[in-house]
C-alpha atoms as a PDB file:
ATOM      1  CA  UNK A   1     102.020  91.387  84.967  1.00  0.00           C
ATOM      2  CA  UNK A   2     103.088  88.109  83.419  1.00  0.00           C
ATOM      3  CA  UNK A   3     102.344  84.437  84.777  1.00  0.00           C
ATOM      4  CA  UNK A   4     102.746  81.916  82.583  1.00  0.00           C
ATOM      5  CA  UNK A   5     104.150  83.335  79.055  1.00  0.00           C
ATOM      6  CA  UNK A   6     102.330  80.569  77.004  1.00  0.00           C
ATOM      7  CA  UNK A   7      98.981  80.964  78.599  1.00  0.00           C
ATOM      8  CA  UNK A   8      95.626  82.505  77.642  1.00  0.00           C
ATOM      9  CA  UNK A   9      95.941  86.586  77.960  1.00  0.00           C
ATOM     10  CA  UNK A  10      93.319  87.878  80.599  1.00  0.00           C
ATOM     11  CA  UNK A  11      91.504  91.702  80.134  1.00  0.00           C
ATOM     12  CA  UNK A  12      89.823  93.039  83.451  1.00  0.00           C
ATOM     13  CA  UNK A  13      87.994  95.194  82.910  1.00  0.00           C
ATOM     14  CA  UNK A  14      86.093  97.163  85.752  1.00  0.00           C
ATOM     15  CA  UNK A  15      83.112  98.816  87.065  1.00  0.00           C
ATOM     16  CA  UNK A  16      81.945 102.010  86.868  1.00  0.00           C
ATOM     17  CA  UNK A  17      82.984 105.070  88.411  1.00  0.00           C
ATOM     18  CA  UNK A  18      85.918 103.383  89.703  1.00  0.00           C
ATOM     19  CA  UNK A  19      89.594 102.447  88.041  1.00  0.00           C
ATOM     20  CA  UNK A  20      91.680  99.606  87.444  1.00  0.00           C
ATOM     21  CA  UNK A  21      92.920  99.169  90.970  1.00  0.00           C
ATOM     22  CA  UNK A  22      89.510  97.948  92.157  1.00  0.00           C
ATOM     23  CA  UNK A  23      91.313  94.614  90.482  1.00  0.00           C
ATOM     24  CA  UNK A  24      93.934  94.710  93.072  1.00  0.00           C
ATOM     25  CA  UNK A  25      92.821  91.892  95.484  1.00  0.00           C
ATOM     26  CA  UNK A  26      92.060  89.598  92.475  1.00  0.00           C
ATOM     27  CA  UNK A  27      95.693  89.573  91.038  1.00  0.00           C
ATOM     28  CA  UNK A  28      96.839  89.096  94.735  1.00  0.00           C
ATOM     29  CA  UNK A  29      94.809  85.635  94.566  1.00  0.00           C
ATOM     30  CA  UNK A  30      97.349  82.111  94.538  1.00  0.00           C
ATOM     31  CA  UNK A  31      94.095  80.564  92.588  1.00  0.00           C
ATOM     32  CA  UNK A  32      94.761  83.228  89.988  1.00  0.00           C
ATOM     33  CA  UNK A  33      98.358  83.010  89.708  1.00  0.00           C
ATOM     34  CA  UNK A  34      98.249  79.175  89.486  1.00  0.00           C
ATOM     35  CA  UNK A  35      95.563  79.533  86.481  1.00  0.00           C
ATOM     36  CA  UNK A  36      96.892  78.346  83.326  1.00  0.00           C
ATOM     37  CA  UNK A  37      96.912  82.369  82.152  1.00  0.00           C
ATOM     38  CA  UNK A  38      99.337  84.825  80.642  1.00  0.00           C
ATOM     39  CA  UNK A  39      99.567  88.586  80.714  1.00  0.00           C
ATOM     40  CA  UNK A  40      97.272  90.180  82.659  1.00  0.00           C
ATOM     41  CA  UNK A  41      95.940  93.297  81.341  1.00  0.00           C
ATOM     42  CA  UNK A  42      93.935  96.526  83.243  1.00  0.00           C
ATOM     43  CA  UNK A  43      93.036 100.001  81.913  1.00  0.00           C
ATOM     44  CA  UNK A  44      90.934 102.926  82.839  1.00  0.00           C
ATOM     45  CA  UNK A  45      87.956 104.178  81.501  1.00  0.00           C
ATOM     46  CA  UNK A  46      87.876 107.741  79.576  1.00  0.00           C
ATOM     47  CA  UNK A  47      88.153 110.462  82.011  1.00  0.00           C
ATOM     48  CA  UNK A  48      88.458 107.828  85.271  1.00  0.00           C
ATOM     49  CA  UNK A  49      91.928 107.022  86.709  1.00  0.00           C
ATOM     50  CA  UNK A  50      94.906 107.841  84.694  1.00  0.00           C
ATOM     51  CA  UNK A  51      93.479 107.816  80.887  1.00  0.00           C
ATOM     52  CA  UNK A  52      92.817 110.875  79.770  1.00  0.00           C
ATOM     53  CA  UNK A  53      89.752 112.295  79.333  1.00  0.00           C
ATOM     54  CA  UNK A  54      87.918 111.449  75.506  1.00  0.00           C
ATOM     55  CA  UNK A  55      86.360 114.087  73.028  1.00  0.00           C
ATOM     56  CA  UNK A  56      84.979 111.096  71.002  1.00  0.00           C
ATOM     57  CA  UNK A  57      81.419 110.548  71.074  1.00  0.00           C
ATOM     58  CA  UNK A  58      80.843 108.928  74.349  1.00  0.00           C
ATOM     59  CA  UNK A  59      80.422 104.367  73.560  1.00  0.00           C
ATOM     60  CA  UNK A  60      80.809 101.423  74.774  1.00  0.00           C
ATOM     61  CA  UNK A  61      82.386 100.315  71.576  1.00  0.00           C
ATOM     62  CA  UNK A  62      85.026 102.696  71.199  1.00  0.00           C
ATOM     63  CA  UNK A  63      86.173 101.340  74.552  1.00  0.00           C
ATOM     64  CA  UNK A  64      85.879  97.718  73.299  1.00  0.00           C
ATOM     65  CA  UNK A  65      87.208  98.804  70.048  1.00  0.00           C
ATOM     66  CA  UNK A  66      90.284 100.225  72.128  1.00  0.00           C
ATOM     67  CA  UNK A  67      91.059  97.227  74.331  1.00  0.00           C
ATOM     68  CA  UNK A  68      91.207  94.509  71.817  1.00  0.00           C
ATOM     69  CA  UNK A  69      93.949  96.609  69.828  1.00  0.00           C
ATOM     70  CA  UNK A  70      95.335  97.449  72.850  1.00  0.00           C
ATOM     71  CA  UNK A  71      95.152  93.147  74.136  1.00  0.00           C
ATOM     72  CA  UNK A  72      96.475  92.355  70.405  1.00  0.00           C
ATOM     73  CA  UNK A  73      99.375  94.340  70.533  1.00  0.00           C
ATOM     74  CA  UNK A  74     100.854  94.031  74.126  1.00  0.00           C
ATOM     75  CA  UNK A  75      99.968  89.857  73.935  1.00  0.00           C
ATOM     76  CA  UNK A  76     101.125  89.112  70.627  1.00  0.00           C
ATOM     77  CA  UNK A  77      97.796  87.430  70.959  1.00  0.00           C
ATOM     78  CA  UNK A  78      94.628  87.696  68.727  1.00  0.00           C
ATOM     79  CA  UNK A  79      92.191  86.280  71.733  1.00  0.00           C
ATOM     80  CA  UNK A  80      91.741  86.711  75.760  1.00  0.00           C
ATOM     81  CA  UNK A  81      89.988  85.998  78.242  1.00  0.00           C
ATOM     82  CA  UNK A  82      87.796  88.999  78.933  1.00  0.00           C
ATOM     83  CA  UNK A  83      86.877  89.475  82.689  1.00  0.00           C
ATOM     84  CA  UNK A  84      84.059  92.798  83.182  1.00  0.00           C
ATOM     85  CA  UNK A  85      82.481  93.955  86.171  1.00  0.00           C
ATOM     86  CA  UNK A  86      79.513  95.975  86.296  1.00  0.00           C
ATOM     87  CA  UNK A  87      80.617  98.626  83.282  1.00  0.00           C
ATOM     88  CA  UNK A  88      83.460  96.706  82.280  1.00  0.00           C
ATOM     89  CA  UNK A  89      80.885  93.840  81.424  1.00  0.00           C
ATOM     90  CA  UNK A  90      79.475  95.754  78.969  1.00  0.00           C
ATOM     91  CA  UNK A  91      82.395  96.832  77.678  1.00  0.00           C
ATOM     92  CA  UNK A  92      83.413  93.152  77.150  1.00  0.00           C
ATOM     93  CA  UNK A  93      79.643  92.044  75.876  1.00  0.00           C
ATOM     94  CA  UNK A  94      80.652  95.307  73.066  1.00  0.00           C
ATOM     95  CA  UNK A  95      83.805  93.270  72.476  1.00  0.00           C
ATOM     96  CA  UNK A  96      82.218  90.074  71.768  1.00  0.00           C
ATOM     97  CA  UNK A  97      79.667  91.947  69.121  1.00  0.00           C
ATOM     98  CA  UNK A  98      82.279  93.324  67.222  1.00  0.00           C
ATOM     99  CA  UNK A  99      85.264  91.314  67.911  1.00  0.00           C
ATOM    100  CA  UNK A 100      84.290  87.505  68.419  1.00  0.00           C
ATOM    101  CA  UNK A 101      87.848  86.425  67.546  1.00  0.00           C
ATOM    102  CA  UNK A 102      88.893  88.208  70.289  1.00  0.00           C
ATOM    103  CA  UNK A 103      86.955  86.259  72.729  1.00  0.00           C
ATOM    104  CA  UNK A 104      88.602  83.114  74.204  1.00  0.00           C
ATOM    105  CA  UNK A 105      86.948  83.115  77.250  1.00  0.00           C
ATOM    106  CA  UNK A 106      83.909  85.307  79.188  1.00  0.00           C
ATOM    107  CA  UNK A 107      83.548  85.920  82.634  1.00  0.00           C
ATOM    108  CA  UNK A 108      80.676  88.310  83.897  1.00  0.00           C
ATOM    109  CA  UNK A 109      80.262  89.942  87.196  1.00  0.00           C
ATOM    110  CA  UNK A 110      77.680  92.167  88.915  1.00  0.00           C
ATOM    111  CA  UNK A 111      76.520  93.352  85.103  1.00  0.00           C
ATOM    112  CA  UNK A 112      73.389  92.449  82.663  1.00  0.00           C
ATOM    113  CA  UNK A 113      72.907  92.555  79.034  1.00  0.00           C
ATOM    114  CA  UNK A 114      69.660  94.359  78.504  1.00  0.00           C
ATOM    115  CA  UNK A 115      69.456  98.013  77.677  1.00  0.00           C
ATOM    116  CA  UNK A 116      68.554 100.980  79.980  1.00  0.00           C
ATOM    117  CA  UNK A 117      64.829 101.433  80.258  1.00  0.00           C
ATOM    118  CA  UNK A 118      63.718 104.932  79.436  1.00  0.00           C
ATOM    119  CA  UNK A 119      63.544 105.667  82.883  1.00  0.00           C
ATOM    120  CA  UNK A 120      67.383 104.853  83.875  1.00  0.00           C
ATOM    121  CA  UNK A 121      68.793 106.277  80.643  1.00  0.00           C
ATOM    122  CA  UNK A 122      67.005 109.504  81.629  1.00  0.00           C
ATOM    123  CA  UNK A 123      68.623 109.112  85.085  1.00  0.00           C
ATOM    124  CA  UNK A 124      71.994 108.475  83.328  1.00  0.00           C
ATOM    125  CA  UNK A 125      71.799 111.826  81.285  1.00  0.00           C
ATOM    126  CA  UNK A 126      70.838 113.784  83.730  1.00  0.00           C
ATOM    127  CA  UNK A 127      73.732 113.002  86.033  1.00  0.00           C
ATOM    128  CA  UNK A 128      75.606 112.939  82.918  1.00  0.00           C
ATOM    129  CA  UNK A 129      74.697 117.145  82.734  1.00  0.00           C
ATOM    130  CA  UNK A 130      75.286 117.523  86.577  1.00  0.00           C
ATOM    131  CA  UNK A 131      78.691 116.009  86.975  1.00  0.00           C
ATOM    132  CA  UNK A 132      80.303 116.944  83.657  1.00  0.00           C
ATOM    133  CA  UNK A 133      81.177 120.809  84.753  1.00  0.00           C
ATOM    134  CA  UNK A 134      82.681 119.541  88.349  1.00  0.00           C
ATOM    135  CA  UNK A 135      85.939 118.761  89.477  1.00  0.00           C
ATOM    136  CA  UNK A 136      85.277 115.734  91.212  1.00  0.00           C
ATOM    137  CA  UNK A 137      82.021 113.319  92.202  1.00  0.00           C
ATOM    138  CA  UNK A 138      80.537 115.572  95.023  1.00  0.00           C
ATOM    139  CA  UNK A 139      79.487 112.950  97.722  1.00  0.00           C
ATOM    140  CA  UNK A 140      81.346 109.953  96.780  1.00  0.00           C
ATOM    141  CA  UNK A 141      80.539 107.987  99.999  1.00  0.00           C
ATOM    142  CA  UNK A 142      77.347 108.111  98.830  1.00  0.00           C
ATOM    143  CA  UNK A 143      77.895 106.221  95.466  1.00  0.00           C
ATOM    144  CA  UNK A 144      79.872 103.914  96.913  1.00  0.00           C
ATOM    145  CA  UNK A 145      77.354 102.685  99.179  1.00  0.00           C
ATOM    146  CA  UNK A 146      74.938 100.647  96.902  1.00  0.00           C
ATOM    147  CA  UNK A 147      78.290  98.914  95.326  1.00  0.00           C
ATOM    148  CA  UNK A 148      79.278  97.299  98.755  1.00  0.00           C
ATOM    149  CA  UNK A 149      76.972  94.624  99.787  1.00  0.00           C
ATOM    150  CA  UNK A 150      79.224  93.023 102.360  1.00  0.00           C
ATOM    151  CA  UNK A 151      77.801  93.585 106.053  1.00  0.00           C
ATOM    152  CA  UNK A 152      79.688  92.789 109.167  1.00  0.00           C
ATOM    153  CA  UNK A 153      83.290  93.884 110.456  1.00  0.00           C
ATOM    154  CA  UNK A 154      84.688  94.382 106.808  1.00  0.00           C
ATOM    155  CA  UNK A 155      81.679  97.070 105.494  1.00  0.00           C
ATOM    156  CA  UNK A 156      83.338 100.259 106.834  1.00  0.00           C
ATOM    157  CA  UNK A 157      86.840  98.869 105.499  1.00  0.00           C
ATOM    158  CA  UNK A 158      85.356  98.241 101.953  1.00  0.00           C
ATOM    159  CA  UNK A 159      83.420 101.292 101.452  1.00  0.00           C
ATOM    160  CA  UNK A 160      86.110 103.852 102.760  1.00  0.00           C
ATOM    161  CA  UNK A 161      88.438 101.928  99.716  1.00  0.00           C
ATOM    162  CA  UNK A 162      85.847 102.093  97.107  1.00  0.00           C
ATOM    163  CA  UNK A 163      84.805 105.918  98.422  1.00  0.00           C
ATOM    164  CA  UNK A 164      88.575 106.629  97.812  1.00  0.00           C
ATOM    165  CA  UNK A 165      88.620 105.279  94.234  1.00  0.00           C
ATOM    166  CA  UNK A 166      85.379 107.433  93.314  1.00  0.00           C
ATOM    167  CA  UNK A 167      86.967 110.331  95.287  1.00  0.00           C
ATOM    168  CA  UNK A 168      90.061 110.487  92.686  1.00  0.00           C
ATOM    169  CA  UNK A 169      87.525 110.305  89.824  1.00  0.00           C
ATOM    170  CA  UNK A 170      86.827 113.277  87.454  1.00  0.00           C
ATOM    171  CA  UNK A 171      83.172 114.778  87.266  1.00  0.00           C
ATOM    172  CA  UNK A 172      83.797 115.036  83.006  1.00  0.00           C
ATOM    173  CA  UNK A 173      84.927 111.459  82.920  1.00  0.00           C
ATOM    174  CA  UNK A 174      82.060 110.384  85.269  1.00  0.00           C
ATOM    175  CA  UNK A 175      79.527 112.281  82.554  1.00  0.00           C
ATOM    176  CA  UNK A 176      81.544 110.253  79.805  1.00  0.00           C
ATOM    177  CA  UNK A 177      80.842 107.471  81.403  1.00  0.00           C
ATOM    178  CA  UNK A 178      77.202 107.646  82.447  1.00  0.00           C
ATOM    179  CA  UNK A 179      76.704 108.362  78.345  1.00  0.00           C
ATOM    180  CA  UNK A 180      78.222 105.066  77.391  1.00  0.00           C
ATOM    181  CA  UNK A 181      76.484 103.334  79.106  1.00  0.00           C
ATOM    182  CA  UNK A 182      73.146 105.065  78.454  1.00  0.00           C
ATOM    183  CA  UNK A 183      73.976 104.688  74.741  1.00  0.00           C
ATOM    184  CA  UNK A 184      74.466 100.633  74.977  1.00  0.00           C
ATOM    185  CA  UNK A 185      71.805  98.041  73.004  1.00  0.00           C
ATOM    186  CA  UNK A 186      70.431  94.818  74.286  1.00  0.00           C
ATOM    187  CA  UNK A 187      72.919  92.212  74.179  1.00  0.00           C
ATOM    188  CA  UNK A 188      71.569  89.153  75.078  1.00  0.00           C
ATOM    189  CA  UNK A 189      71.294  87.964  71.533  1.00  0.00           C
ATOM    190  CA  UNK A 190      75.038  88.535  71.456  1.00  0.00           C
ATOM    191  CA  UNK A 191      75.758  85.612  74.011  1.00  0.00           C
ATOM    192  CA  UNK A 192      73.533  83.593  72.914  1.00  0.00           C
ATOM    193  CA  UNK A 193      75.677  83.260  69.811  1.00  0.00           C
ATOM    194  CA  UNK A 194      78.779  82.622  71.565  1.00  0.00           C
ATOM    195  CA  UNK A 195      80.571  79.010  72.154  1.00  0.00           C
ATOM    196  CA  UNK A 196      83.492  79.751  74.414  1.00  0.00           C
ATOM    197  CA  UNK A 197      84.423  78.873  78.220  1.00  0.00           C
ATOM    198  CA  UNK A 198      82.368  81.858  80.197  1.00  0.00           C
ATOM    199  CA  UNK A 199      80.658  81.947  83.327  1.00  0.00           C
ATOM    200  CA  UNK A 200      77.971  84.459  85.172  1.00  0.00           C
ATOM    201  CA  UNK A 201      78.893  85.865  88.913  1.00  0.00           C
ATOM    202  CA  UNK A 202      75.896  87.483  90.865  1.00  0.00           C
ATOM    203  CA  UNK A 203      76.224  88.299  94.431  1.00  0.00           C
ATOM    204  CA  UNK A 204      73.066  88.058  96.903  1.00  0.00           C
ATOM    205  CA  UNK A 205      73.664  91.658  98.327  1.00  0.00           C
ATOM    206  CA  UNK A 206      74.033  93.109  94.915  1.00  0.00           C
ATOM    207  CA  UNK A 207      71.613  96.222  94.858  1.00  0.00           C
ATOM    208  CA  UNK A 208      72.618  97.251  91.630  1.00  0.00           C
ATOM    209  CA  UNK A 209      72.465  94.485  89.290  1.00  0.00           C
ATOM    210  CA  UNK A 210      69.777  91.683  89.546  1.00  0.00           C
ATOM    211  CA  UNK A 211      69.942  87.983  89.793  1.00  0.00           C
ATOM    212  CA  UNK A 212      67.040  87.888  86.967  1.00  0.00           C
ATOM    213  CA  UNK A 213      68.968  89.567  84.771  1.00  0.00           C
ATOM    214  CA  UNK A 214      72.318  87.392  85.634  1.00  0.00           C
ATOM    215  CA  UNK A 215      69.977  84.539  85.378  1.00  0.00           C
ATOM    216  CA  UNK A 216      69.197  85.668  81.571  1.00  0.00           C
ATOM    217  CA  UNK A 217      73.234  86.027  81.146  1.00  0.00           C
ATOM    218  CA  UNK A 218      73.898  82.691  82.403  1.00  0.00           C
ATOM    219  CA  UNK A 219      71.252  81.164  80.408  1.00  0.00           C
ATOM    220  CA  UNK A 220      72.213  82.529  76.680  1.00  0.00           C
ATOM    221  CA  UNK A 221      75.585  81.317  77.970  1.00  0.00           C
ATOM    222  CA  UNK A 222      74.417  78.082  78.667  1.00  0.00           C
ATOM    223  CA  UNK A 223      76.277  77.890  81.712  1.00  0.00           C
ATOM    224  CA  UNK A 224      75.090  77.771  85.450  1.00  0.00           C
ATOM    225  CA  UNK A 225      75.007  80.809  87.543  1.00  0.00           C
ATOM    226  CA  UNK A 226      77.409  81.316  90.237  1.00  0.00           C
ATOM    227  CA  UNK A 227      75.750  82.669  93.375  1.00  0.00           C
ATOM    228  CA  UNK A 228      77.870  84.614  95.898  1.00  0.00           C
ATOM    229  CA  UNK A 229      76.334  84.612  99.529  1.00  0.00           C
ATOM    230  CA  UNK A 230      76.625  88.146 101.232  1.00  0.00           C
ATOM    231  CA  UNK A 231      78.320  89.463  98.368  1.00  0.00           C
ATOM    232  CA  UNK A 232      77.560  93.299  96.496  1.00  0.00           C
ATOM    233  CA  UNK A 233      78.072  94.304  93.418  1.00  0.00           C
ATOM    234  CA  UNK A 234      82.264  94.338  93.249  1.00  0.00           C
ATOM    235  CA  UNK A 235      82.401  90.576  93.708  1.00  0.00           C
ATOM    236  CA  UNK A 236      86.052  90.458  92.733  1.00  0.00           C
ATOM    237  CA  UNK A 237      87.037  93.062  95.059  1.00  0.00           C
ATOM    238  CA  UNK A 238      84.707  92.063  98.264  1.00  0.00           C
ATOM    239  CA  UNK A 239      85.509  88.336  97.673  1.00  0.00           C
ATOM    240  CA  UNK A 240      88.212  87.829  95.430  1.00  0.00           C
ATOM    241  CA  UNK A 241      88.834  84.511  96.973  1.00  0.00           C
ATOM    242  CA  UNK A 242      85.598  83.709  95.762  1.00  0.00           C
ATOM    243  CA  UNK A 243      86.025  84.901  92.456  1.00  0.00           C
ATOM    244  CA  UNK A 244      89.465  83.685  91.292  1.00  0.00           C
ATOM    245  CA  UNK A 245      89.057  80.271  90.961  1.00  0.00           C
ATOM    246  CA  UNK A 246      85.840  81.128  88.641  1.00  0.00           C
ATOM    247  CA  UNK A 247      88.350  83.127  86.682  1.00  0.00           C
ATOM    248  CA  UNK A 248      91.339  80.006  86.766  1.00  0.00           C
ATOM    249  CA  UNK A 249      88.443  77.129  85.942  1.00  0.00           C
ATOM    250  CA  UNK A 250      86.887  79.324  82.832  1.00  0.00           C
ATOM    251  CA  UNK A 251      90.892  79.572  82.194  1.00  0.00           C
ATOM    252  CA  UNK A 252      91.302  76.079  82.399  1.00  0.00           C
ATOM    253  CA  UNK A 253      88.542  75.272  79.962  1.00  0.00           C
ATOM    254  CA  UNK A 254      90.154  77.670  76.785  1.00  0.00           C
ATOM    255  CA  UNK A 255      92.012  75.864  74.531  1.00  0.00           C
ATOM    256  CA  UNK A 256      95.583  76.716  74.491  1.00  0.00           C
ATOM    257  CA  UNK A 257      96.038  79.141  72.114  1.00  0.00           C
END
C-alpha cells in the first residue's frame, strides 16, 4: 500500500498469536494516510497467517533479519520506520540490535524490553510442547481475552475479531512462536543507544504488558510515555484513532530520507 512515494517506509509489525490483519483499522486511519510516509509494509510470523511454517531454529532475529531484507528490497529504501506490537516489538527491538541503519524511526506498543524471567520462559516452553502437535489453538477465546482491555459496548465486538484471528492460527506456528520469544535477551541497553524519532504506547487496561516496564522503554528512549485510557494490549487495533497520529508525528520527526 503506497501513500506518498517519497516518504519514510513504515514496517508493522504485530503481536503475538495473531497476523498482519490485526493492522487493519490502523491503515484505515486519515491521520495515517496524511503522515508524511511511504510504503507500508505487513507480514506474518512463522507458522501464523499465510507464511509458512519455519524449520529454522526458532528467533527473534531471524525474523528481524528477514524483514529488513524484505523492507530493503520492496522500498528501494535502506531505513523505516518500524512500528511492533506486543511480539512484533521485539521483533523490531532485534532489528535495531543488528540492523541500526535500518532504523529511521521506533514506535512501541503493548511490548517491553527485558527478558523472560525463569518462570515465564518455563511457561513459554511448556505451551511451546502442548500446542506444537495440534491443528489449531484449542480455546482461542480464551487467549484472546487478556489482549482486549476495552470494556463497554465494543468488548464482545473486539474479542470475537481477535478470537477469529487466533482461531485461523496453527498450533506448530504458535510453538514457533512461544520459542522466539522465550529465546529473546534484555534489550534495554539496545535503546538506550539509539538517537532516532520513537515513541512508547502503553494502554491502562493492558494485562499483559506493564506500564513499569513501558516506563523503562520510554525512558532509554528519552521520550515521554504515551498513556492510553481504557485501552488493552492491541492499542492499534482497539484505538487506532488513538494510535495513528503517534505513528504520523514520530513520521513527521524522521528526516526525509
Amino acid at each position: 500500500m503506497t501513500l506518498i512515494p517519497q516518504g519514510t517506509p513504515v514496517v508493522l509489525v504485530n503481536a503475538f498469536p495473531l497476523d498482519r490483519s490485526q493492522w487493519e483499522p490502523l491503515l484505515a486511519e486519515p491521520a495515517l494516510r496524511d503522515a508524511p510516509i511511504g510504503d507500508i509494509l505487513t507480514f506474518d510470523m512463522p507458522g501464523l497467517g499465510d507464511m509458512p511454517a519455519s524449520q529454522e531454529e526458532p528467533s527473534l532475529e531471524l525474523v528481524a533479519d528477514g524483514a529488513v531484507a524484505a523492507m530493503r528490497e520492496v522500498t528501494g529504501h535502506t531505513a523505516a520506520l518500524w512500528v511492533g506490537c506486543s511480539m512484533g516489538g521485539y521483533v523490531a527491538m532485534a532489528v535495531a540490535q543488528r540492523h541500526a541503519d535500518a532504523v529511521a524511526g521506533l514506535v512501541l506498543l503493548g511490548t517491553k524490553a527485558t527478558a523472560d524471567d525463569a518462570a515465564a520462559r518455563a511457561g513459554r516452553l511448556e505451551t511451546a510442547a502442548r500446542m506444537e502437535a495440534l491443528e489449531h489453538a484449542p480455546d482461542p477465546a480464551a487467549m484472546a481475552e487478556p489482549l482486549v482491555g476495552t470494556r463497554g459496548a465494543r468488548r464482545e465486538e473486539l474479542l470475537a475479531d481477535v478470537t477469529r484471528i487466533i482461531a485461523r492460527q496453527g498450533g506448530s506456528g504458535i510453538a514457533w512462536g512461544q520459542r522466539a520469544m522465550a529465546a529473546r535477551p534484555d534489550r534495554l541497553a539496545v535503546l538506550a543507544g539509539l538517537d532516532v524519532p520513537a515513541a512508547v504506547v502503553w494502554g491502562t487496561e493492558d494485562a499483559v504488558s506493564s506500564q513499569a516496564a513501558s516506563e523503562a522503554m520510554a525512558t532509554a528512549l528519552h521520550v515521554p510515555l504515551t498513556v492510553l485510557d481504557g485501552v488493552g494490549h492491541l492499542a492499534a487495533f482497539e484505538a487506532p484513532a488513538q494510535v495513528a497520529p503517534v505513528v504520523a508525528d514520530v513520521a513527521a520527526r524522521i528526516p526525509y530520507l
